[in-house]
Each structure stands twice: as structure tokens, then as C-alpha cells.
C-alpha atoms as a PDB file:
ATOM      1  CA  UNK A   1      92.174 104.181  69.841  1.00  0.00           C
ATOM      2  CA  UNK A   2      90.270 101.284  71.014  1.00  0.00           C
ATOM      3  CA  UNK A   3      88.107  99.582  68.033  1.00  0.00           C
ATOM      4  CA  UNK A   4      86.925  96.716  70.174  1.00  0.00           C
ATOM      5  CA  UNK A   5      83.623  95.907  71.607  1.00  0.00           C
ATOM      6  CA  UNK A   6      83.070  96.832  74.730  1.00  0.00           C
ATOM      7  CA  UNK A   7      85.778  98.818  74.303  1.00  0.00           C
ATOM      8  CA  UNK A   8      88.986  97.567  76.187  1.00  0.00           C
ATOM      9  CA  UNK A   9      90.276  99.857  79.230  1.00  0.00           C
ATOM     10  CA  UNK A  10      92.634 102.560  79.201  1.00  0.00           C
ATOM     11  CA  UNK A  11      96.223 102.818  79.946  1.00  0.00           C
ATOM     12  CA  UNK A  12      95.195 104.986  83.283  1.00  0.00           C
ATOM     13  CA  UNK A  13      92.980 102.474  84.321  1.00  0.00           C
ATOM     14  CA  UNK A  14      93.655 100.308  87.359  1.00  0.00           C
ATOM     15  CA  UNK A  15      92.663  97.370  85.137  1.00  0.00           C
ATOM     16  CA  UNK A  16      94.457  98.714  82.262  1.00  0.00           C
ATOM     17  CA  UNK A  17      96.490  95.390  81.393  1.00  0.00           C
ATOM     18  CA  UNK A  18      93.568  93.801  80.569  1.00  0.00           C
ATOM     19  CA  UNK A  19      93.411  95.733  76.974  1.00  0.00           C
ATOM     20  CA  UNK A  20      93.653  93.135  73.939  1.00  0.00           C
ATOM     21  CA  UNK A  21      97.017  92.817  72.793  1.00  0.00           C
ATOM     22  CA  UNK A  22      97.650  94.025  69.310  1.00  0.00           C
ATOM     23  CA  UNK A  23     101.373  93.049  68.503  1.00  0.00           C
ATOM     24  CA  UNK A  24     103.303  90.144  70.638  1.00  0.00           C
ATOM     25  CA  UNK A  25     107.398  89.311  70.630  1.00  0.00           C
ATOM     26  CA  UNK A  26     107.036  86.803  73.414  1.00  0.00           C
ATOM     27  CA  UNK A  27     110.566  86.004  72.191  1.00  0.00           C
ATOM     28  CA  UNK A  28     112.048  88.556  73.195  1.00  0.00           C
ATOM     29  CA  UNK A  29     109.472  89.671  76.033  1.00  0.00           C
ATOM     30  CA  UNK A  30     106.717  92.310  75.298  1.00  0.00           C
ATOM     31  CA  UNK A  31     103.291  92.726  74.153  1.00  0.00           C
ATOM     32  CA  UNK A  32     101.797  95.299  73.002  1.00  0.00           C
ATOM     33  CA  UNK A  33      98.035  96.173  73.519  1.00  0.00           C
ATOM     34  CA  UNK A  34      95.456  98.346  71.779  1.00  0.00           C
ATOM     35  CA  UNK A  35      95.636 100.714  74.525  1.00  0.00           C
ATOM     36  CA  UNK A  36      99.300 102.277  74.162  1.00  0.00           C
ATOM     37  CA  UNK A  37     100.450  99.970  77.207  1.00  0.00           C
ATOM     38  CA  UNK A  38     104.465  98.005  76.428  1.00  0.00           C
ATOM     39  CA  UNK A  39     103.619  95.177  78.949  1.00  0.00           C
ATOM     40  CA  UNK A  40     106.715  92.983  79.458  1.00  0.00           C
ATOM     41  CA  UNK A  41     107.228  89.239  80.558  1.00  0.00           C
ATOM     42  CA  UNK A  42     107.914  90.331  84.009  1.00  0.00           C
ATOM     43  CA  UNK A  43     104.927  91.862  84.266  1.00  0.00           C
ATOM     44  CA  UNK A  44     106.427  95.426  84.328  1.00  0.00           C
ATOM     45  CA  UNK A  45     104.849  97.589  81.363  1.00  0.00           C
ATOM     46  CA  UNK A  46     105.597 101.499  79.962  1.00  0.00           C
ATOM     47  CA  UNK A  47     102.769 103.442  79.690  1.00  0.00           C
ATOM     48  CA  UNK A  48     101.706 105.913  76.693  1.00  0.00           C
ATOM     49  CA  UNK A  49     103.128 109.282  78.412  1.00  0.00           C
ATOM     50  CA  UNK A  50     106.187 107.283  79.170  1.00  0.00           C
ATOM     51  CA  UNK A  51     105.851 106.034  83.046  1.00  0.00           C
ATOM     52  CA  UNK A  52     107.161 102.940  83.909  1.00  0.00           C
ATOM     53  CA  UNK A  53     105.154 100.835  86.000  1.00  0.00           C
ATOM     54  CA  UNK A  54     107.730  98.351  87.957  1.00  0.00           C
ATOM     55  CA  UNK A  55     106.989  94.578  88.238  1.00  0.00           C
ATOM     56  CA  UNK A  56     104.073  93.147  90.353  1.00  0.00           C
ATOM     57  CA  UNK A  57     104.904  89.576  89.973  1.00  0.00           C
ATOM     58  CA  UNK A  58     104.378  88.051  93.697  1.00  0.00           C
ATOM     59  CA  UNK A  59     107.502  87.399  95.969  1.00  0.00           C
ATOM     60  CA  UNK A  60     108.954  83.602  95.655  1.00  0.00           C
ATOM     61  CA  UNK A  61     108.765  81.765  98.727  1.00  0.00           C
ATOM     62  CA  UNK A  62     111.121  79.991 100.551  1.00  0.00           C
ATOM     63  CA  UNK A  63     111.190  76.533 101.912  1.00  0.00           C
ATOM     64  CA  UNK A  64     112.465  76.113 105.363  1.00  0.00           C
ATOM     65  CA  UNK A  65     112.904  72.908 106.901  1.00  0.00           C
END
């Protein structure tokens, strides 16, 4: 699917987020890249054969004092 050089990574890779990105609605969200993957804003993304893979964006912290 892939026409760029190297080649970007598959949707199955671990590193699979870091395909090019082929269409973009940052208003409303999503990208999506050259290999299949919806990635979304909050860093949640649907995969090709339809599995959702949940947010990863760290914890916020909270100040004590």
C-alpha cells in the first residue's frame, strides 16, 4: 500500500504510528496514514482489521502542596 521510500511501517508494527499521514481533519480529530491506521487526537487509533487501540497519552500529574 505503502509508495514511500523506505517504505513506512505497517499497521501491526509496534512502531506503526509512525506511517506518513495521507489525509488529516485535525478539526475534527483524525489522521489518516498510508498504512490503513485512523489515528485520533488522543492518541487512540483503529486499525485496518478493525481493532481499536485505546489512548496512550501519559497520566496528568498532580500538584500537591
Amino acid at each position: 500500500m505503502c509508495q514511500h521510500q523506505p517504505e513506512c511501517p505497517a499497521a501491526r508494527c509496534p512502531d506503526g504510528q509512525a506511517a506518513r499521514s495521507v489525509a488529516s481533519h485535525p478539526e475534527q480529530g483524525w489522521w489518516l496514514l498510508c498504512n490503513g491506521i485512523l489515528l485520533f487526537e488522543d492518541t487512540g487509533s483503529l486499525l485496518p482489521d478493525g481493532r481499536v487501540t485505546a489512548p496512550h497519552r501519559p497520566a496528568a500529574t498532580v500538584a500537591t502542596s
